[in-house]
Protein backbone atom coordinates (compact mmCIF):
# COMPACT_ATOMS: atom_id res chain seq x y z
CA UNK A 1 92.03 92.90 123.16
CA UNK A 2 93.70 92.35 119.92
CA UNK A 3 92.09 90.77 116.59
CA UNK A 4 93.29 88.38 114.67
CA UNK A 5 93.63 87.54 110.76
CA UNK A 6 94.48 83.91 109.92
CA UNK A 7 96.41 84.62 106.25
CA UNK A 8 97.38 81.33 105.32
CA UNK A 9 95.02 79.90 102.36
CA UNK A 10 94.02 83.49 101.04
CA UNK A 11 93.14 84.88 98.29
CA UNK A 12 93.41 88.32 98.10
CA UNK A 13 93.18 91.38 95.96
CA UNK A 14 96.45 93.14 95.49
CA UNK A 15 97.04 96.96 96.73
CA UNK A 16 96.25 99.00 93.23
CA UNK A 17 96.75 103.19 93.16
CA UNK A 18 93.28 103.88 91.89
CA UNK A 19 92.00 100.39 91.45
CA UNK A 20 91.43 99.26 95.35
CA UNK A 21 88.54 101.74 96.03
CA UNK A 22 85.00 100.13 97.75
CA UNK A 23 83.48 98.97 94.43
CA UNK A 24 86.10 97.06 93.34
CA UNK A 25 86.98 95.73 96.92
CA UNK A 26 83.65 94.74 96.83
CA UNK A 27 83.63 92.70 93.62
CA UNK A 28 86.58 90.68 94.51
CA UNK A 29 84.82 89.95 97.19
CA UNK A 30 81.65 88.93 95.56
CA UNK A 31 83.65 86.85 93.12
CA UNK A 32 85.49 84.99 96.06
CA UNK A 33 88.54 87.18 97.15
CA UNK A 34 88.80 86.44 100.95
CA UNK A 35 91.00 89.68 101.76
CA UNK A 36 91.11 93.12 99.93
CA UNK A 37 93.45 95.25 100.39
CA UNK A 38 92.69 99.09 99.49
CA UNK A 39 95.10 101.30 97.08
CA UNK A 40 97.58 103.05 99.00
CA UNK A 41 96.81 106.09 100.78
CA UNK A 42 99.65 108.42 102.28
CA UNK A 43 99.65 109.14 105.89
CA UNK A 44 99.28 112.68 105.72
CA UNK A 45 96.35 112.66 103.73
CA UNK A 46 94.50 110.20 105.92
CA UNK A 47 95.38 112.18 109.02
CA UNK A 48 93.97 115.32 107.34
CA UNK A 49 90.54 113.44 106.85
CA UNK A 50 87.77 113.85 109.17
CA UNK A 51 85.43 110.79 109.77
CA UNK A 52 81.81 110.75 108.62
CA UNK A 53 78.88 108.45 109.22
CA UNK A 54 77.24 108.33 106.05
CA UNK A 55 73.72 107.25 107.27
CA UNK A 56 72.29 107.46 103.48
CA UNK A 57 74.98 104.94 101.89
CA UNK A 58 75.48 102.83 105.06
CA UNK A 59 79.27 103.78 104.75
CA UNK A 60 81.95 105.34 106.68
CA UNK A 61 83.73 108.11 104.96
CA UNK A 62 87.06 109.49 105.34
CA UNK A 63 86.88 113.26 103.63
CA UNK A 64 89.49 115.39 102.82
CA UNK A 65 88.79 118.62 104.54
CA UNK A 66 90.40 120.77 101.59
CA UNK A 67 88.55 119.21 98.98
CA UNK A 68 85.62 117.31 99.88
CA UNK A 69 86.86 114.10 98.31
CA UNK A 70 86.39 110.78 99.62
CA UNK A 71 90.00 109.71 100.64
CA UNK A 72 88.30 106.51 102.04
CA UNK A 73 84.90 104.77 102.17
CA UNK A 74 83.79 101.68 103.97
CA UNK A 75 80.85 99.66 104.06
CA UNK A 76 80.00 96.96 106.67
CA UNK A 77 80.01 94.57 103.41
CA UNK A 78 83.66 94.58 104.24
CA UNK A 79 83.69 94.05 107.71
CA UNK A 80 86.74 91.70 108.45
CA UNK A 81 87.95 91.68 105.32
CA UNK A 82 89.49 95.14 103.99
CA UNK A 83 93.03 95.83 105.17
CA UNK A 84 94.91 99.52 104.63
CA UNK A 85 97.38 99.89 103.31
CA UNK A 86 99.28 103.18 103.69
CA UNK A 87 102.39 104.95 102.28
CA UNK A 88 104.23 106.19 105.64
CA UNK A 89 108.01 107.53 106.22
CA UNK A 90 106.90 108.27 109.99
CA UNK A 91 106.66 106.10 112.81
CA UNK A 92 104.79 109.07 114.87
CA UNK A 93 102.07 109.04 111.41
CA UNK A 94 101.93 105.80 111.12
CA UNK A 95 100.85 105.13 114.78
CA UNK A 96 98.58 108.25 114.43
CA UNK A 97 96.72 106.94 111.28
CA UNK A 98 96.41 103.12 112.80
CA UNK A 99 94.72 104.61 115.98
CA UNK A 100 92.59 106.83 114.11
CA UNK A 101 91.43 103.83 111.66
CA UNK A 102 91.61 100.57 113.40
CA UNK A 103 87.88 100.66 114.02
CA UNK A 104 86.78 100.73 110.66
CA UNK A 105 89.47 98.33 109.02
CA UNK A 106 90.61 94.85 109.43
CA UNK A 107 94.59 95.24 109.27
CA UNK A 108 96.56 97.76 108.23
CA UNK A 109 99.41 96.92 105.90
CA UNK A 110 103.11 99.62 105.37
CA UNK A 111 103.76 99.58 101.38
CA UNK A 112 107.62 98.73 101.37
CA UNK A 113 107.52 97.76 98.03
CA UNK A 114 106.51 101.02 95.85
CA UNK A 115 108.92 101.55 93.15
CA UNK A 116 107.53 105.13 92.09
CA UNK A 117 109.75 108.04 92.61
CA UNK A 118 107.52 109.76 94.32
CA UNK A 119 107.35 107.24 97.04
CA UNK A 120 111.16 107.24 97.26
CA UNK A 121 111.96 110.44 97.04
CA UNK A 122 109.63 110.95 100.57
CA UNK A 123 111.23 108.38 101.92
CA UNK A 124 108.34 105.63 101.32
CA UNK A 125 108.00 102.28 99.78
CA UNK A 126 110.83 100.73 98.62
CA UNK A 127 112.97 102.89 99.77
CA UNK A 128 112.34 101.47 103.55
CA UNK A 129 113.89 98.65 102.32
CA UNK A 130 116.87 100.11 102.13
CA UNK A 131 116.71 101.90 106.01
CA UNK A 132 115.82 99.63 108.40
CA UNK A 133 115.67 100.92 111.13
CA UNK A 134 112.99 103.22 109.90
CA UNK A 135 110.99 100.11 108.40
CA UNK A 136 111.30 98.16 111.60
CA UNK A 137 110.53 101.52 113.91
CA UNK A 138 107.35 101.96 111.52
CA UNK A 139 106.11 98.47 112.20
CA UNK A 140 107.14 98.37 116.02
CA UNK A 141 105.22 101.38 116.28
CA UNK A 142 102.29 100.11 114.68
CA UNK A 143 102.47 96.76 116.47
CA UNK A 144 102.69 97.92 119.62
CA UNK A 145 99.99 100.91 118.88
CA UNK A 146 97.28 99.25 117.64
CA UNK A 147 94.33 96.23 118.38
CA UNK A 148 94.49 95.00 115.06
CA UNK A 149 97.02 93.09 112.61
CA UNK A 150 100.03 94.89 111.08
CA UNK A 151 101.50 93.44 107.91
CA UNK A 152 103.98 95.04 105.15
CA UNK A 153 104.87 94.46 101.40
CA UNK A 154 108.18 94.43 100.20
CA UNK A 155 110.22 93.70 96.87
CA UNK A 156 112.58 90.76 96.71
CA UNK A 157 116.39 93.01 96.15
CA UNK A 158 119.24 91.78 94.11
CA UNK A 159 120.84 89.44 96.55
CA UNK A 160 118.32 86.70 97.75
CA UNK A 161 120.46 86.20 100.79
CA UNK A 162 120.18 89.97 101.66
CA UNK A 163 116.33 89.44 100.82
CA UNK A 164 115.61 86.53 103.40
CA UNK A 165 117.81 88.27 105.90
CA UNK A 166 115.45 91.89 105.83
CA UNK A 167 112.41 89.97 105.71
CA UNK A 168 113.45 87.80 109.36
CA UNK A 169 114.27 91.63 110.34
CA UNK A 170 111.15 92.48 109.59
CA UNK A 171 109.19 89.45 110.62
CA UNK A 172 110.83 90.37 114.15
CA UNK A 173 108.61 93.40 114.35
CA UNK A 174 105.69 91.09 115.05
CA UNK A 175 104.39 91.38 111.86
CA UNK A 176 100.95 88.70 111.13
CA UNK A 177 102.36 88.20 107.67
CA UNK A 178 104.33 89.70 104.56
CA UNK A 179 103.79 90.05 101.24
CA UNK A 180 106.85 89.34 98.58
CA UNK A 181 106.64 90.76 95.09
CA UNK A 182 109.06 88.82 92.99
CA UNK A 183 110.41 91.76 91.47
CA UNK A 184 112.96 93.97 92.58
CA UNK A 185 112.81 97.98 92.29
CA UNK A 186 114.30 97.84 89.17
CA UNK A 187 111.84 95.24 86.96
CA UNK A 188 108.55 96.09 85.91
CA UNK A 189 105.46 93.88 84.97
CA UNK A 190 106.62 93.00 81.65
CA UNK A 191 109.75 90.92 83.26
CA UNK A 192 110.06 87.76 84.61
CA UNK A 193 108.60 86.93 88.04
CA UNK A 194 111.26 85.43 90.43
CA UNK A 195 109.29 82.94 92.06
CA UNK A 196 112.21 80.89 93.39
CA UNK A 197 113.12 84.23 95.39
CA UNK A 198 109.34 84.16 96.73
CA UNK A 199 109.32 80.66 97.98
CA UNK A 200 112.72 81.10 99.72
CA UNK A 201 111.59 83.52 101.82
CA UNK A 202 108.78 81.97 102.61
CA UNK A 203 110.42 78.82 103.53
CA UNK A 204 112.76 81.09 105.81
CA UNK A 205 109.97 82.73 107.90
CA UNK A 206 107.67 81.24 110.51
CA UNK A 207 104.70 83.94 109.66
CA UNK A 208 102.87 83.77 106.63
CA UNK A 209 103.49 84.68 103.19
CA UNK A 210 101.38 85.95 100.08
CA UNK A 211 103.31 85.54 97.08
CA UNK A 212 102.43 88.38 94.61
CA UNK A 213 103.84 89.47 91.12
CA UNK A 214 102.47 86.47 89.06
CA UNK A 215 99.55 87.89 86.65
CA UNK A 216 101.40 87.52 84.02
CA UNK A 217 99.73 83.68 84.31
CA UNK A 218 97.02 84.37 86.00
CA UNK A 219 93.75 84.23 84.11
CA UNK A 220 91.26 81.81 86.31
CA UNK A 221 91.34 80.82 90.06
CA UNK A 222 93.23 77.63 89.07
CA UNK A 223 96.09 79.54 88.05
CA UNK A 224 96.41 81.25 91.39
CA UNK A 225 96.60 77.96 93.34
CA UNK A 226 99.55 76.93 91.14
CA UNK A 227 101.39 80.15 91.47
CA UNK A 228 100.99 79.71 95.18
CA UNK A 229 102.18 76.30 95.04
CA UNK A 230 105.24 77.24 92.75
CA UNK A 231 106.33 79.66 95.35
CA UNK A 232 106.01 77.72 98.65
CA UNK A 233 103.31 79.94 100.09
CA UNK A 234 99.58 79.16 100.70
CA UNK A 235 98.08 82.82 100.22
CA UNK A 236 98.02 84.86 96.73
CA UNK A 237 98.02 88.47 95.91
CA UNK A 238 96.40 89.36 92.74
CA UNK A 239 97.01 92.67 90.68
CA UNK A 240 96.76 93.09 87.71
CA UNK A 241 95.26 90.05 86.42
CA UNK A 242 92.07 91.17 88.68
CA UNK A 243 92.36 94.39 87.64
CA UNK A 244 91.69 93.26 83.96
CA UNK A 245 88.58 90.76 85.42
CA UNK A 246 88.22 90.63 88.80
CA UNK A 247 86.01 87.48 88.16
CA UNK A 248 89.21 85.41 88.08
CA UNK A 249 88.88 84.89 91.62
CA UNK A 250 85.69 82.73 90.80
CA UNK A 251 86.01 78.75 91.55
CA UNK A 252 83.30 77.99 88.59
CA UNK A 253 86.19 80.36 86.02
CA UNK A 254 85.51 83.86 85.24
CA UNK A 255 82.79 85.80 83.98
CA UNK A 256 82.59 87.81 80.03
CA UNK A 257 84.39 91.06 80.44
CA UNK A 258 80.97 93.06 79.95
CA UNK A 259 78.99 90.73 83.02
CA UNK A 260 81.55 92.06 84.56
CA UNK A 261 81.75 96.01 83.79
CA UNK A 262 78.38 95.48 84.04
CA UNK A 263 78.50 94.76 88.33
CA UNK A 264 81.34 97.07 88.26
CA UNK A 265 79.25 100.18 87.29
CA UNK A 266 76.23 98.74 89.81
CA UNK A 267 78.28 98.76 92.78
CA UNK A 268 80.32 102.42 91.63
CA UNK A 269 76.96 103.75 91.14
CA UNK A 270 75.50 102.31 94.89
CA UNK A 271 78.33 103.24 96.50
CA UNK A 272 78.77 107.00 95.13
CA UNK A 273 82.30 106.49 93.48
CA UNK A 274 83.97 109.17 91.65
CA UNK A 275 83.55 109.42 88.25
CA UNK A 276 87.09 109.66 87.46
CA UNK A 277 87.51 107.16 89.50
CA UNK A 278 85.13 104.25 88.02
CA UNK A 279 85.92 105.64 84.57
CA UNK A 280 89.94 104.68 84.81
CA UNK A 281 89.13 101.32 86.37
CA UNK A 282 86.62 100.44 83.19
CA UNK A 283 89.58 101.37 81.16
CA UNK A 284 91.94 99.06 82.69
CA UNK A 285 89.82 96.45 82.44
CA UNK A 286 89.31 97.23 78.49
CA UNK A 287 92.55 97.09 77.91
CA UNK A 288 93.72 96.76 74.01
CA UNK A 289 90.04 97.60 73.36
CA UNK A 290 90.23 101.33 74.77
CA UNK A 291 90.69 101.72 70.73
CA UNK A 292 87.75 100.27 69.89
CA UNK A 293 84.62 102.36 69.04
CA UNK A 294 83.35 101.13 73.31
CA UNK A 295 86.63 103.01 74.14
CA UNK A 296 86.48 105.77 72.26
CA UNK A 297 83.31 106.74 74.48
CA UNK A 298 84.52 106.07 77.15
CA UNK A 299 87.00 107.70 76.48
CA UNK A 300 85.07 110.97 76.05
CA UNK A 301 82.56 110.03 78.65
CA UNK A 302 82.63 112.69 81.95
CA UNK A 303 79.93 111.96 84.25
CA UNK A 304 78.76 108.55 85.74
CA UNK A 305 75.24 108.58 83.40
CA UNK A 306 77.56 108.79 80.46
CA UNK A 307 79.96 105.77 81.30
CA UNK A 308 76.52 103.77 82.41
CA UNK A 309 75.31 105.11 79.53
CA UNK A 310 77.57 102.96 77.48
CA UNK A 311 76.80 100.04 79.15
CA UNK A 312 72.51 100.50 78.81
CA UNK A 313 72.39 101.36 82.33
CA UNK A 314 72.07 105.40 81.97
CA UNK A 315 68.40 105.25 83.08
CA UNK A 316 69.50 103.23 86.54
CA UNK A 317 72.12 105.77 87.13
CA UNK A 318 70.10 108.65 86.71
CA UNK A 319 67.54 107.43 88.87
CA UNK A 320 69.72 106.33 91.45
CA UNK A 321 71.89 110.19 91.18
CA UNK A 322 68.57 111.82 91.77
CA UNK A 323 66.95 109.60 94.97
CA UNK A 324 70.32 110.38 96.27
CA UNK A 325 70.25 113.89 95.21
CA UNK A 326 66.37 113.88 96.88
CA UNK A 327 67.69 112.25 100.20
CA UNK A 328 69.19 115.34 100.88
CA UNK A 329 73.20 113.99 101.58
CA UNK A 330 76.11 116.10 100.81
CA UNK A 331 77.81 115.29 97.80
CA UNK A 332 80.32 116.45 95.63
CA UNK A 333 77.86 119.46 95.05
CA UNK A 334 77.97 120.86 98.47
CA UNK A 335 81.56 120.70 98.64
CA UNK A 336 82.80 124.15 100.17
CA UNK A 337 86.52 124.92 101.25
CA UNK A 338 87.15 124.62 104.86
CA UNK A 339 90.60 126.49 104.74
CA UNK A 340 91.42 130.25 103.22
CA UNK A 341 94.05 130.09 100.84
CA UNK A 342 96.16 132.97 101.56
CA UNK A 343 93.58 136.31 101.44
CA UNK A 344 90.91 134.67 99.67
CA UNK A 345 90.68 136.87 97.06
CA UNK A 346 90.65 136.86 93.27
CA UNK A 347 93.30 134.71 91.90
CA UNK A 348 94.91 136.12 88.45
CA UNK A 349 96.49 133.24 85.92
CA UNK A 350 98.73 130.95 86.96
CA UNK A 351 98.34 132.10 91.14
CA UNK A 352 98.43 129.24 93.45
CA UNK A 353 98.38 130.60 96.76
CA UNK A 354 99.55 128.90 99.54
CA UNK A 355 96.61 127.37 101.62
CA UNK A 356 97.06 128.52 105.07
CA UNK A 357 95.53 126.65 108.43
CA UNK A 358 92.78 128.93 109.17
CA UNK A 359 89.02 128.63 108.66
CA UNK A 360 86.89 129.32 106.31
CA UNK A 361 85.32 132.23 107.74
CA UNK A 362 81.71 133.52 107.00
CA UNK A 363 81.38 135.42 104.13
CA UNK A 364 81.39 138.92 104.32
CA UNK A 365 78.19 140.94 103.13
CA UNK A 366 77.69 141.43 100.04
CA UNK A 367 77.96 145.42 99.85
CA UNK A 368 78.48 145.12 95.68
CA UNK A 369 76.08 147.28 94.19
CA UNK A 370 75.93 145.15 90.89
CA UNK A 371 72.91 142.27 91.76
CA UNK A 372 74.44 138.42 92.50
CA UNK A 373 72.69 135.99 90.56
CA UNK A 374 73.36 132.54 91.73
CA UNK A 375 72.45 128.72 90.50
CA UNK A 376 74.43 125.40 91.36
CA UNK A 377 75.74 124.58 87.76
CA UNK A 378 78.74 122.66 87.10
CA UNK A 379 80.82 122.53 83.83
CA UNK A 380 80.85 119.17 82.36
CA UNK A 381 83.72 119.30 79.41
CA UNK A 382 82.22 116.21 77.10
CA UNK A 383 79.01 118.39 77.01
CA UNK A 384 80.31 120.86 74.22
CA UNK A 385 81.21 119.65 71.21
CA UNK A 386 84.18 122.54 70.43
CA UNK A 387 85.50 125.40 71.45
CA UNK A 388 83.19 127.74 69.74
CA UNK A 389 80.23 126.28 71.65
CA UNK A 390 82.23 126.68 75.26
CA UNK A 391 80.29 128.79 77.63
CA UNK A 392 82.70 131.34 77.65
CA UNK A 393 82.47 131.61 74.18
CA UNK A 394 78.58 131.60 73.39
CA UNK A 395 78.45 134.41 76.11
CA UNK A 396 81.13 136.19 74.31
CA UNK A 397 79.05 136.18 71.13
CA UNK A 398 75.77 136.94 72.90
CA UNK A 399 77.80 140.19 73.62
CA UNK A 400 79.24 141.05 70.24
CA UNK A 401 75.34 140.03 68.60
CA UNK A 402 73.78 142.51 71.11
CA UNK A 403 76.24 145.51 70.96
CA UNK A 404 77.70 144.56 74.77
CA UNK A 405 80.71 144.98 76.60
CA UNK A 406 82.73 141.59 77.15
CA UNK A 407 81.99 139.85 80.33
CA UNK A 408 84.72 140.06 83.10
CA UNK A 409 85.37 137.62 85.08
CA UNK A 410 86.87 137.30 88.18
CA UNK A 411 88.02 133.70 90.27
CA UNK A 412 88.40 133.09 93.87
CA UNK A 413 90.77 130.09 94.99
CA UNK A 414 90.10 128.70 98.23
CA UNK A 415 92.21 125.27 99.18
CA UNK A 416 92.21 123.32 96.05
CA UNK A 417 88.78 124.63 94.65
CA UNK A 418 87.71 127.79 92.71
CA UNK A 419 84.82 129.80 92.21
CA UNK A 420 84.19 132.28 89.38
CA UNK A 421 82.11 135.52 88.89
CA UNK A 422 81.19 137.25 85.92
CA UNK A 423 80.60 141.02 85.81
CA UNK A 424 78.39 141.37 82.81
CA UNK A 425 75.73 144.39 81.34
CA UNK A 426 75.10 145.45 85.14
CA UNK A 427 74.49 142.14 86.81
CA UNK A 428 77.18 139.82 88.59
CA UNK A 429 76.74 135.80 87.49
CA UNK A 430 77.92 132.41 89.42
CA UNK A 431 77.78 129.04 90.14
CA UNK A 432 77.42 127.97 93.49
CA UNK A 433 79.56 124.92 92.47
CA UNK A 434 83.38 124.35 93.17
CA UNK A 435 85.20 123.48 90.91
CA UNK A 436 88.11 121.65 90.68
CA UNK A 437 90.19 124.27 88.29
CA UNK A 438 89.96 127.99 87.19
CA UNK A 439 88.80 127.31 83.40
CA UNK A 440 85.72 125.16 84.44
CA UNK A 441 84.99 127.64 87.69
CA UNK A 442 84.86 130.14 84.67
CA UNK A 443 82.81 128.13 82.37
CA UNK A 444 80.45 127.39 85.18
CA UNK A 445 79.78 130.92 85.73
CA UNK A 446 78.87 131.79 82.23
CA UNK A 447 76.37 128.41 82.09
CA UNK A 448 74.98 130.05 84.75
CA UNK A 449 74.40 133.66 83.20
CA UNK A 450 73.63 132.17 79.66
CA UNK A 451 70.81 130.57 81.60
CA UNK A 452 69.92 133.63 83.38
CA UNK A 453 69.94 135.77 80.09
CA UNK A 454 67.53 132.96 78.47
CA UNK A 455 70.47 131.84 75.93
CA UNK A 456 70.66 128.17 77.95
CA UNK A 457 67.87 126.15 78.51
CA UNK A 458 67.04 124.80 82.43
CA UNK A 459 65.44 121.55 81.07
CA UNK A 460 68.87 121.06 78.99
CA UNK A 461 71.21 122.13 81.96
CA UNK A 462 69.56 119.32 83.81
CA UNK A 463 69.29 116.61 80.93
CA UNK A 464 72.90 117.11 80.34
CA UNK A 465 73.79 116.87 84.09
CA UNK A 466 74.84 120.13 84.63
CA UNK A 467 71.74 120.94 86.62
CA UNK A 468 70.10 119.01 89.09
CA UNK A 469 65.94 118.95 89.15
CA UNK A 470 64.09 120.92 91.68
CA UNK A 471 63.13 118.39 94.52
CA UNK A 472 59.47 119.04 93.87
CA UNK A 473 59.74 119.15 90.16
CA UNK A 474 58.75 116.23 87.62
CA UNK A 475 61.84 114.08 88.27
CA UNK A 476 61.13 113.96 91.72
CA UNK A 477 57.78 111.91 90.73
CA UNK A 478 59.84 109.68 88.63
CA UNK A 479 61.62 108.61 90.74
CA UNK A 480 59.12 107.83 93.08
CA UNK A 481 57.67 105.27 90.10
CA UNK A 482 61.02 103.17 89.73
CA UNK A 483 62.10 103.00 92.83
CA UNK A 484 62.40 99.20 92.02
CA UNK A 485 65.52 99.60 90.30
CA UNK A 486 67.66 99.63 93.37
CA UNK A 487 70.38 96.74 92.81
CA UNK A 488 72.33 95.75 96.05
CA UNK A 489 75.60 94.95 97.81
CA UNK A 490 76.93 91.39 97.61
CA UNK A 491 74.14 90.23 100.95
CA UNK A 492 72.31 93.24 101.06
CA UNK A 493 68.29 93.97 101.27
CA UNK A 494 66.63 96.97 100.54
CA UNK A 495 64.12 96.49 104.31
CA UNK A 496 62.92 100.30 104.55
CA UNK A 497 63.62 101.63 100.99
CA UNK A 498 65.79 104.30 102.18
CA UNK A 499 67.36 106.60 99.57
CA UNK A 500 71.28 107.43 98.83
CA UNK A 501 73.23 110.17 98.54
CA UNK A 502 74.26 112.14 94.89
CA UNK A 503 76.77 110.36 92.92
CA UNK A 504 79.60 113.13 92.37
CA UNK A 505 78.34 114.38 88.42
CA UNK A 506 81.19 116.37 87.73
C-alpha cells in the first residue's frame, strides 16, 4: 500500500549540501517546519552504506563501509516528515536506493536543479533537465518502484515556455509535487528571484508546487507566506534564510542568533553529529561575524567540547561524549577499514592506492621482533599551538636531547583511512585510531610513544580529548553525578536513563 504526503500549505526546509543533516532537520522542525528535506546524498554512496540500528541514540544509521561515517541518520522524531533527496544519473540506482530506504524516510525527492559541476559533469542535477528522457525514466522508475512519494527539484531555464512544458513532462511521471527554484543554472543567490516564472508553472500543473529561491526576503515566517502568495503556490522551500536562523520558521518571529546556536549544539551533541559537520553549520549561521573574536574560535575550534565550549556548554558535552563513550557504542573511534586497499602495506608520500573489493582480512601475526605498544590516541590539530610543539616534532627533540636515532615511521592505507607506526630506540609505537590522513596517522603515533616514553601526560591526553578515560576511572563517577544534564529531542523523555553513544572527537 502506498503513503501519502499532502504538500500543499508547507513549510519546508530546503535541500542544503552539509546543512540538512538530523540536527538541523530537527530544529526546523522544532521551530515549525512541517517537511525537511535532507542535503543531497549521491546514489552510489547510499547504496554502499549498510543499515544500522543504533539502539544507544534511538537512530537509524546509514554507514559508509569504507569509512565509518554516517552517510545518513534518522530518528523517529522525524517520522513522516524527512524526505531524501538524492543526486542520481541512474534509473537502475535510483530504484535500488528508494527500495533500500523507503522504510526509514517519508519521500524521496531527484535533485534536478544542482548547478555544481560536479553534478553535471556525472550527469546529475541540472543537467537532467536538459535529457529527458533520463529525468522522466529516473522518476518512472522510482514511481513505479517504491510505497512512498516521489518528488523532484528543478531550475526554471531561459525560456518560460520551455520551463512549463518540462515540468507537465515531468509532472506526467506521477510525481506528488515539484519544487521550482526561480533561478536558472546560470544565476546565483545574489540575483534576482524570478517569481513570475515560479507562479506560472504552478498555475500550469495540477500537482503541487513549493516555490523556492526567495531568502533573499525571507527573515520571519510572515515573509514566507508572502513569497508563497507572490508566486501562486501554497508550499515554501527555505534555504538559506534558515540556514542563517532556522527560527524563521517560528509563527511568534524568530529567536536571537545565540538561543539559537545554543539548541543547535544540544541537538548535534544528542544526536552524535560530526564535528566538522556542526562546526560549518555554526559558521553559516554567523555569517559576517565569522570575523569577530566568536569566529575566530570557532574558527580554530576541532572537536565538539571546543565549539560547545564557546557557547558555555563544554561541561554538557563532555559529559554527554563520555556516557556515550561508557555505553559502550561504536563511534568514530572504533572505526576500522572493511576493504584492503591494494596490498595493504606501507604507503610512501603521495600513494593512493586503489581500494579494491575484498575484505579486510584478519591481521596477520605479529612475528616483528621489535615490541608493539598500542593506545587509542587521536591527533587533534587545534591542540598544538605551532609546529615546534607537533608530536612529530617533540619526539624528534626527545631524540636529539637523549643522543637517539630519529624515529621512523611507517603508514598503512586501508580504504580512505591510515594508520601509522613508529620504529623508535627498539620499541614499535601506534595509535589504534584511524585517521582520516597520513600526517595526523603520523602524529597520532608519536602522541602515543611520547606518552609511552613519559614525555606526554595521560591526564592531559584525555583533558585535551585526545584520550578517552578508562571506564572505571574517575570520570566514569562523574558522570554518574550529572547525569541530569541530559537535554532532549523536540517530544522526547528520558523514561530509563539510558546512555548514548561517543560523539566523533576527532
Amino acid at each position: 500500500m502506498k503513503s501519502d504526503i499532502d504538500y500543499r500549505n508547507k513549510l519546508v526546509l530546503a535541500p542544503m549540501v552539509r546543512v540538512g543533516t538530523l540536527p538541523m532537520r530537527l530544529l526546523a522542525l522544532e521551530y515549525g517546519a512541517d517537511l525537511v528535506y535532507t542535503e543531497e546524498i549521491i546514489d552510489w554512496k547510499l547504496l554502499r552504506a549498510e543499515r544500522h540500528t543504533n539502539e544507544v541514540l534511538g537512530t537509524i544509521d546509514y554507514i559508509d563501509t569504507t569509512d565509518g561515517t554516517v552517510v545518513f541518520r534518522t530518528c523517529p522524531h522525524e517520522r513522516g516528515k524527512v524526505v531524501l533527496q538524492i543526486g542520481t544519473a541512474s534509473a537502475e540506482r535510483a530504484v535500488a536506493v528508494g527500495q533500500m530506504m523507503q522504510n526509514d524516510v517519508a519521500a524521496i525527492d531527484v535533485n534536478m536543479g544542482c548547478p555544481k559541476d560536479f553534478s553535471i559533469k556525472g550527469g546529475m542535477g541540472v543537467a537532467l533537465l536538459y535529457d529527458l528522457p533520463r529525468a522522466k525514466a529516473i522518476l518512472e522508475g522510482l514511481v513505479q518502484g517504491v510505497r512512498i512519494p516521489v518528488t523532484c527539484k528543478i531550475r526554471v531555464m531561459p525560456d518560460l515556455d520551455e520551463t512549463v512544458a518540462l515540468a507537465k513532462e515531468l509532472q506526467s511521471t506521477g510525481i506528488r509535487a515539484i519544487g521550482v527554484h526561480g533561478r536558472t543554472k546560470m544565476e546565483r543567490p545574489r540575483d534576482p528571484v524570478n517569481e513570475g516564472a515560479i507562479a506560472r508553472v504552478a498555475n500550469a500543473l495540477h500537482i503541487p508546487v513549493i516555490a523556492n529561491g526567495g531568502s533573499q526576503s525571507i527573515t520571519r515566517r510572515h515573509d514566507i507566506l508572502r513569497f508563497a502568495q507572490r508566486c501562486s503556490t501554497t508550499s515554501v522551500m527555505v534555504a538559506r534564510a534558515a540556514e542563517w536562523n532556522c527560527s524563521v520558521f517560528r509563527a511568534d518571529g524568530p529567536l536571537p542568533l545565540d538561543d539559537v546556536i545554543r539548541r543547535y549544539l544540544e541537538l548535534s551533541v544528542r544526536y552524535d553529529n560530526s564535528p566538522s559537520n556542526t562546526k560549518y553549520c555554526v559558521q553559516m549561521m554567523l555569517r559576517s561575524l565569522q570575523e569577530s573574536p566568536i569566529g575566530r574560535r570557532l574558527l580554530d575550534s576541532q572537536t565538539m567540547q571546543q565549539i560547545c565550549d564557546i557557547w558555555e556548554m563544554g561541561e554538557y558535552c563532555r559529559e554527554t561524549q563520555l556516557r556515550y563513550h561508557f555505553a559502550g557504542i561504536k563511534g568514530r573511534r572504533a572505526c576500522r577499514p572493511r576493504t584492503q586497499s591494494g596490498d595493504g602495506g606501507p604507503v610512501a608520500e603521495g600513494n593512493e592506492p586503489t581500494a579494491s573489493k575484498k575484505r579486510c582480512l584478519e591481521e596477520s601475526p605479529d612475528s616483528d621482533p621489535e615490541p608493539l605498544n598500542e593506545e587509542n590516541v587521536c591527533f587533534i590539530r587545534s591542540n598544538f599551538i605551532d609546529d615546534n610543539s607537533l608530536p612529530k616534532s617533540k619526539l624528534y627533540l626527545h631524540a636529539v636531547r637523549n643522543g637517539l636515532p630519529r624515529a621512523q615511521y611507517e603508514v598503512q592505507q586501508k580504504d580512505k583511512l591510515f594508520r601509522a607506526t613508529i620504529r623508535f630506540d627498539g620499541q614499535r609505537y601506534t595509535s589504534s585510531f584511524w585517521e582520516k590522513n597520513k600526517r595526523y596517522a603520523e602524529q597520532a603515533a608519536a602522541l602515543v610513544c611520547l606518552l609511552k616514553r613519559g614525555v606526554e601526560s595521560r591526564d592531559e591526553l584525555i583533558r585535551n580529548g585526545a584520550m578517552l578515560p578508562a571506564k572505571n576511572g574517575p570520570a566514569a563517577a562523574v558522570v554518574e553525578l550529572t547525569d541530569s544534564s541530559k537535554t532532549d529531542a523536540p517530544g522526547e523523555s528520558e523514561t530509563n536513563g539510558e546512555a548514548r553513544p561517543m560523539v566523533e572527537s576527532c
